[in-house]
PDB file of N, CA and C in Angstrom:
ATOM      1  N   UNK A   1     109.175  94.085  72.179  1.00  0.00           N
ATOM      2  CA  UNK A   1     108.656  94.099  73.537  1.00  0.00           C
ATOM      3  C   UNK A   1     107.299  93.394  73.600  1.00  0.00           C
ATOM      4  N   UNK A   2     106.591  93.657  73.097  1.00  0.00           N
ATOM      5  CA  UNK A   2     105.165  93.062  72.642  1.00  0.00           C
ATOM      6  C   UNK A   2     105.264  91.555  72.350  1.00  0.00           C
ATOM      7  N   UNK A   3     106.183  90.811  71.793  1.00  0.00           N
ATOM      8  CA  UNK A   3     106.252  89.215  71.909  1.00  0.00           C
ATOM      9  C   UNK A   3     106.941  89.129  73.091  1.00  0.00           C
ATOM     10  N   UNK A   4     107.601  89.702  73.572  1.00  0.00           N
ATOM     11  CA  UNK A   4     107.900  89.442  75.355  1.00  0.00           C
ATOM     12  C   UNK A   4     106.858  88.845  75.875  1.00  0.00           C
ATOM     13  N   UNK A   5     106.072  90.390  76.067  1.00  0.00           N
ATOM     14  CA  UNK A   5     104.854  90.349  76.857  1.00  0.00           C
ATOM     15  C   UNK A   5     103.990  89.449  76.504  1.00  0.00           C
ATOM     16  N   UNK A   6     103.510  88.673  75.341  1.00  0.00           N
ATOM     17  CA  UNK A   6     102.624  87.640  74.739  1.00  0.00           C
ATOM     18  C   UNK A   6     103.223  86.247  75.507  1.00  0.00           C
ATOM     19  N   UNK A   7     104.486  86.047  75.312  1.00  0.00           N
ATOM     20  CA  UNK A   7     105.433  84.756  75.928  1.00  0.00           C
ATOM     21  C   UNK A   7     105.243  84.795  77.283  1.00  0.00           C
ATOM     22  N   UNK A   8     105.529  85.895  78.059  1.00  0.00           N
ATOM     23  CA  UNK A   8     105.547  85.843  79.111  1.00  0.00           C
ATOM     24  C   UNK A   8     104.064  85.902  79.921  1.00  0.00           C
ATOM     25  N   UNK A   9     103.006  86.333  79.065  1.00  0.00           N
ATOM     26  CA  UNK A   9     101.422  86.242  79.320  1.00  0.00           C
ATOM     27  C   UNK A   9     101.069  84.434  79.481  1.00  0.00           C
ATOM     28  N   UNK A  10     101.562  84.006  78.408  1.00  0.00           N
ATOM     29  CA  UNK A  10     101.585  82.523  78.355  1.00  0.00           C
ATOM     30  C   UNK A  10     102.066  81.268  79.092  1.00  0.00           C
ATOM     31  N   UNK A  11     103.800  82.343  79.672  1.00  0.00           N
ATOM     32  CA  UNK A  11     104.104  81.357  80.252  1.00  0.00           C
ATOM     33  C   UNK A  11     103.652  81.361  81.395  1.00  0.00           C
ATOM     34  N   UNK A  12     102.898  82.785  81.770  1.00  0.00           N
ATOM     35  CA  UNK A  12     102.268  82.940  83.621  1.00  0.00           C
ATOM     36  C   UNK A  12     100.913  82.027  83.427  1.00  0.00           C
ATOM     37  N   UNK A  13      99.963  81.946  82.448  1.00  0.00           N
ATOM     38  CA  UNK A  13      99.068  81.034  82.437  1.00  0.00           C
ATOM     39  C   UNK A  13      99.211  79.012  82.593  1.00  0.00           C
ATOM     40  N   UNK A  14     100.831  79.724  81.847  1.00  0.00           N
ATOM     41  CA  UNK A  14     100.988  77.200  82.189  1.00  0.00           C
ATOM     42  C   UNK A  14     101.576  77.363  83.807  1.00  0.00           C
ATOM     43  N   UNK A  15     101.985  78.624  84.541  1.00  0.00           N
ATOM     44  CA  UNK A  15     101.894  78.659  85.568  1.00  0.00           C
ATOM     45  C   UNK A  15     100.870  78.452  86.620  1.00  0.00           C
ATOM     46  N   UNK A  16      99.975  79.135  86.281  1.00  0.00           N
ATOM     47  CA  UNK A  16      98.914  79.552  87.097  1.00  0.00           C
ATOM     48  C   UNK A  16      97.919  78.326  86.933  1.00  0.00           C
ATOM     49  N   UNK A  17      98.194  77.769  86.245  1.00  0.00           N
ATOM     50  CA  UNK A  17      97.153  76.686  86.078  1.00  0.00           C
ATOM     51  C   UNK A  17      96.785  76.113  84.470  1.00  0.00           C
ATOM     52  N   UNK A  18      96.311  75.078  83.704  1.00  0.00           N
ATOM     53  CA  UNK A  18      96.267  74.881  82.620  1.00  0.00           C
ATOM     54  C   UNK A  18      95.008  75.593  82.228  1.00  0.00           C
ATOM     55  N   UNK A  19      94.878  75.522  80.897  1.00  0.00           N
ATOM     56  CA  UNK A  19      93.354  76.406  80.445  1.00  0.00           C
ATOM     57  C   UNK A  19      92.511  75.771  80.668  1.00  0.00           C
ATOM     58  N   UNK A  20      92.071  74.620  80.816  1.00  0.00           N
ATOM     59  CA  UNK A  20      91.132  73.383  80.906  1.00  0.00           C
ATOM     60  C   UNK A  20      90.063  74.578  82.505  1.00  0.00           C
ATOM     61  N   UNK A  21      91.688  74.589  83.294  1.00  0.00           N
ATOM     62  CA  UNK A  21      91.275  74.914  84.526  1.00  0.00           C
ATOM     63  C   UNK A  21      90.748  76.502  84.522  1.00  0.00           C
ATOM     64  N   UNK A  22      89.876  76.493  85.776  1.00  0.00           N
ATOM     65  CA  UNK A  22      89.843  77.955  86.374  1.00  0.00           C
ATOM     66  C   UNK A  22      90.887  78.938  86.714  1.00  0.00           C
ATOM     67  N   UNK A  23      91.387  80.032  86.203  1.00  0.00           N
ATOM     68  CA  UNK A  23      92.557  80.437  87.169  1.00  0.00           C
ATOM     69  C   UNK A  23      91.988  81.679  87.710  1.00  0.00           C
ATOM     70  N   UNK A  24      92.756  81.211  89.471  1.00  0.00           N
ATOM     71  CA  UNK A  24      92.177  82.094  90.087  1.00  0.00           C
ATOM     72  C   UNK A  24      92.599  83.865  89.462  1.00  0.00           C
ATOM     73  N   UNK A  25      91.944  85.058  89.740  1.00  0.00           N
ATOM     74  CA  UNK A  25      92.850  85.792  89.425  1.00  0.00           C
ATOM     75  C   UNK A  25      94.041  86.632  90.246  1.00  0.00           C
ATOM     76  N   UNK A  26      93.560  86.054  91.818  1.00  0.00           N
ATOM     77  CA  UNK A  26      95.117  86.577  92.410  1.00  0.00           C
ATOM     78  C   UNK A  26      95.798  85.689  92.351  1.00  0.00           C
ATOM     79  N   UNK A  27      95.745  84.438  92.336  1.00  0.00           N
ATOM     80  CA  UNK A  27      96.957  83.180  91.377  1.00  0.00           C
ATOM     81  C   UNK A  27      97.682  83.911  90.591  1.00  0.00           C
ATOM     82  N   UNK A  28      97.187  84.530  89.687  1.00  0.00           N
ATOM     83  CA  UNK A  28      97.661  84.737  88.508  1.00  0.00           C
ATOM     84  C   UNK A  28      98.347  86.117  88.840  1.00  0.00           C
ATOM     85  N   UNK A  29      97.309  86.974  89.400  1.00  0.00           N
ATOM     86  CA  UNK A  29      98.340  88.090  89.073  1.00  0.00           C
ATOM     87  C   UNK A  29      99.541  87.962  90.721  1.00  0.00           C
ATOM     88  N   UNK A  30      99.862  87.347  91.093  1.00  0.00           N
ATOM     89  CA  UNK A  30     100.755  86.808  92.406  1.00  0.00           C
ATOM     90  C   UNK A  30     101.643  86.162  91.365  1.00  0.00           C
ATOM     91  N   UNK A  31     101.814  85.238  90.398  1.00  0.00           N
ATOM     92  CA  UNK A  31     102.534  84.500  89.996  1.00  0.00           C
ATOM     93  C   UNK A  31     103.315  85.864  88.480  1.00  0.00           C
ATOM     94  N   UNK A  32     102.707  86.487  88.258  1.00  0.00           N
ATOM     95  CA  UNK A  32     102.980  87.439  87.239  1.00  0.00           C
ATOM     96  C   UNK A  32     103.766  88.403  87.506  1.00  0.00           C
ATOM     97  N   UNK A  33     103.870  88.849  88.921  1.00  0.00           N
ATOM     98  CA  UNK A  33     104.396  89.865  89.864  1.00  0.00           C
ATOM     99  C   UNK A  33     105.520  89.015  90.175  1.00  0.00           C
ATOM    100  N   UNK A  34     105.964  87.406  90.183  1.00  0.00           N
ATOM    101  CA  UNK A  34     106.904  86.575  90.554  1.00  0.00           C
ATOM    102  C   UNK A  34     107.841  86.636  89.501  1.00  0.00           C
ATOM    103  N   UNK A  35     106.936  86.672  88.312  1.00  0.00           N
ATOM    104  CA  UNK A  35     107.755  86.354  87.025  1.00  0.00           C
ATOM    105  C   UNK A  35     108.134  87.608  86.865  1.00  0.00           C
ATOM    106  N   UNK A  36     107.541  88.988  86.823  1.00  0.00           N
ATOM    107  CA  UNK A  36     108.289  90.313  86.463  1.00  0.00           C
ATOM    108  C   UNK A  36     109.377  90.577  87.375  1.00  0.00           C
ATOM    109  N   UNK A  37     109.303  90.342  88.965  1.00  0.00           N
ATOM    110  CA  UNK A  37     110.287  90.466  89.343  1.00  0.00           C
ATOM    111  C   UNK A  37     111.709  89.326  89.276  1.00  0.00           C
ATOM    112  N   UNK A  38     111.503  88.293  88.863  1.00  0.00           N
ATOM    113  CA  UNK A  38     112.833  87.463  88.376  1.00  0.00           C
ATOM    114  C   UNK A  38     112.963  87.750  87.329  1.00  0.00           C
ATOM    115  N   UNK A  39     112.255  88.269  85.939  1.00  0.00           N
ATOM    116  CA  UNK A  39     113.076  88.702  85.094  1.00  0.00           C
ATOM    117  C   UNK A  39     113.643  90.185  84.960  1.00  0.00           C
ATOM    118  N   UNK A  40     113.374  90.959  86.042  1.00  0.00           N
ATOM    119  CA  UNK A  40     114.052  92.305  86.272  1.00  0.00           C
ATOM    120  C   UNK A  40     114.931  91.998  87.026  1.00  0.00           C
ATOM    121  N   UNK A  41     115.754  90.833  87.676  1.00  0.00           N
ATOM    122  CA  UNK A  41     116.783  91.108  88.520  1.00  0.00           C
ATOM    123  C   UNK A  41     118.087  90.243  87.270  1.00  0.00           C
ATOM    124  N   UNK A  42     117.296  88.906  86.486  1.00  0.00           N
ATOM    125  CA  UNK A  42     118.081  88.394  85.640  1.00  0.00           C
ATOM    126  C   UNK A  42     118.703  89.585  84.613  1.00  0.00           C
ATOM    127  N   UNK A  43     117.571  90.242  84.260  1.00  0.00           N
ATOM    128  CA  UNK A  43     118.094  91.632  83.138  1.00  0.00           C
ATOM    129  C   UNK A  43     118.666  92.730  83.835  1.00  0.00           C
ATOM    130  N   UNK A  44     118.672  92.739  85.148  1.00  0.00           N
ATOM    131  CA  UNK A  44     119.547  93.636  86.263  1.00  0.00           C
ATOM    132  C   UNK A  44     121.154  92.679  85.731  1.00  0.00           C
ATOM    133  N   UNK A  45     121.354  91.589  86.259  1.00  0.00           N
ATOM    134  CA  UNK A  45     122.447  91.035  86.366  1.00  0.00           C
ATOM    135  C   UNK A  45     123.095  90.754  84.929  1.00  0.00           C
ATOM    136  N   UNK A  46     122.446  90.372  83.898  1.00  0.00           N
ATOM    137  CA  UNK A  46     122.690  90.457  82.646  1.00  0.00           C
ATOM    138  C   UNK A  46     123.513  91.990  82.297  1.00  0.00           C
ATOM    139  N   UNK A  47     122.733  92.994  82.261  1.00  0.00           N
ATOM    140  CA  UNK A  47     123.391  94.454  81.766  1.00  0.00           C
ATOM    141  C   UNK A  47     124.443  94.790  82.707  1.00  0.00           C
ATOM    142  N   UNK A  48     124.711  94.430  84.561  1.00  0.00           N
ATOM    143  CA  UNK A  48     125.432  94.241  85.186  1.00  0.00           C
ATOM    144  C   UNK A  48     126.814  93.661  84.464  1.00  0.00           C
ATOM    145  N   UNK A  49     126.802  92.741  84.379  1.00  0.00           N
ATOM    146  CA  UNK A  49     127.659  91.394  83.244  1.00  0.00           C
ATOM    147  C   UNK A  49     128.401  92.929  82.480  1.00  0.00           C
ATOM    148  N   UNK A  50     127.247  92.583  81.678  1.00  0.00           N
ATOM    149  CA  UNK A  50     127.824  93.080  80.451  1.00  0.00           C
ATOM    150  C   UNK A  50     128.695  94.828  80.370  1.00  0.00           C
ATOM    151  N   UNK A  51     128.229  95.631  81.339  1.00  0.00           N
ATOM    152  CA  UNK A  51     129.006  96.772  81.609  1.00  0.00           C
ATOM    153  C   UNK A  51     130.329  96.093  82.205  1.00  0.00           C
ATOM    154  N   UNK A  52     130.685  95.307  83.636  1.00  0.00           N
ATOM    155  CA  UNK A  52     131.785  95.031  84.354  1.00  0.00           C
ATOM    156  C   UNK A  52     132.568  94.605  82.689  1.00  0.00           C
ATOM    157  N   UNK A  53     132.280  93.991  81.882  1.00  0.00           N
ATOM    158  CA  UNK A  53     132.826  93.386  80.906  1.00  0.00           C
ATOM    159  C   UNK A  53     133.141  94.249  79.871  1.00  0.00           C
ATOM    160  N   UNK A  54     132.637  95.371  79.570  1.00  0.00           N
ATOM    161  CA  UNK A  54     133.138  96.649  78.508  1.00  0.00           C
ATOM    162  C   UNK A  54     133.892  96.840  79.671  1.00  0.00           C
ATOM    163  N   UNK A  55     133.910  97.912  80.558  1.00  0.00           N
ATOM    164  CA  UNK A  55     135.057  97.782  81.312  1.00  0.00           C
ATOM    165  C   UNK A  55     136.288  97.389  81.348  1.00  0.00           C
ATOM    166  N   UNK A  56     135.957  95.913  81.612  1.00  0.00           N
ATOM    167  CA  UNK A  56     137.617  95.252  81.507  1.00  0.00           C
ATOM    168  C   UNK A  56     138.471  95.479  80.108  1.00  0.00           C
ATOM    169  N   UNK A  57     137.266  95.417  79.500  1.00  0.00           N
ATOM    170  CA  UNK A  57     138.068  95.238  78.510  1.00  0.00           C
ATOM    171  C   UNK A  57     138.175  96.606  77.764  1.00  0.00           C
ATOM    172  N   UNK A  58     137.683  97.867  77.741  1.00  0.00           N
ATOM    173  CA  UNK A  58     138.572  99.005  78.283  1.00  0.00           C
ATOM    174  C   UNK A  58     139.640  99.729  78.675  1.00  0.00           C
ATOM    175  N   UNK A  59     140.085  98.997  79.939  1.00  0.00           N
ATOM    176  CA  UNK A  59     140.757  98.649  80.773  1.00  0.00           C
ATOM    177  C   UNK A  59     142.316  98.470  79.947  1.00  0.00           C
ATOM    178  N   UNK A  60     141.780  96.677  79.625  1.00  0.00           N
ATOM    179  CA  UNK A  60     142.917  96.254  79.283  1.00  0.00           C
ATOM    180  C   UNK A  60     143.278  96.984  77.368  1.00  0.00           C
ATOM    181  N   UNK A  61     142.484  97.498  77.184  1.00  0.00           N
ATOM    182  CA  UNK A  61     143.325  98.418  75.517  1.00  0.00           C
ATOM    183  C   UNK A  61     143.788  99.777  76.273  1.00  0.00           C
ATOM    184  N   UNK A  62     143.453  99.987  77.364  1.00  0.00           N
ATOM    185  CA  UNK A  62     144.350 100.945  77.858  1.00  0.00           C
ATOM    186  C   UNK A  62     145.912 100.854  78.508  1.00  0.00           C
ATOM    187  N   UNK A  63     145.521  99.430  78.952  1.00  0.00           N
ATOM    188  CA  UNK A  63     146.839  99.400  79.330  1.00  0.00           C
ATOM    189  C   UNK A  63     147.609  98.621  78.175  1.00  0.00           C
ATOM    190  N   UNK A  64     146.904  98.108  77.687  1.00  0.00           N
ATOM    191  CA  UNK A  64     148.071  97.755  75.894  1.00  0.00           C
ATOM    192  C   UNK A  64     148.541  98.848  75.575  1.00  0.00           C
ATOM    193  N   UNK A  65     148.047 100.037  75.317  1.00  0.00           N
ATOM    194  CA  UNK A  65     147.871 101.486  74.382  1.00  0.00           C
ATOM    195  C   UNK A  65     149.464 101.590  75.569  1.00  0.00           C
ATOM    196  N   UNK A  66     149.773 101.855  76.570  1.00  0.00           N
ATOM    197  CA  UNK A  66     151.029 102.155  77.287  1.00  0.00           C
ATOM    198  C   UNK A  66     151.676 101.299  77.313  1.00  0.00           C
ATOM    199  N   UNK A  67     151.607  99.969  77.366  1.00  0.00           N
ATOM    200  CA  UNK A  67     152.719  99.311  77.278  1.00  0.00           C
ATOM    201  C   UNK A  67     153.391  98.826  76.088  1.00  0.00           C
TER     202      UNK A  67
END
């Protein structure tokens, strides 16, 4: 979790502006709040995925198991 958070510290800074530059700090924390919420809906839809998909396939050894 901790190299997440380092990557994703980094990648909100080549966001927010290069280091050379000033970054503002509601730039930053506006663009950080952008990035946490697109990667909570990608890791929403990801574990989404991946349950519908145990499921099916569930599913279908159940209906092998009877037929």
């Amino acid at each position: 979790m901790f190299s997440l958070q380092v990557k994703a510290t980094s990648f909100i800074y080549r966001l927010a502006g290069s280091s050379s530059q000033t970054v503002h700090i509601t730039h930053l924390i506006v663009v950080e709040r952008l990035y946490l919420i697109i990667y909570a809906k990608i890791n929403f839809a990801s574990n989404l995925h991946s349950e519908l998909y145990r499921r099916s396939l569930v599913k279908q050894r159940v209906s092998n198991f009877w037929n």
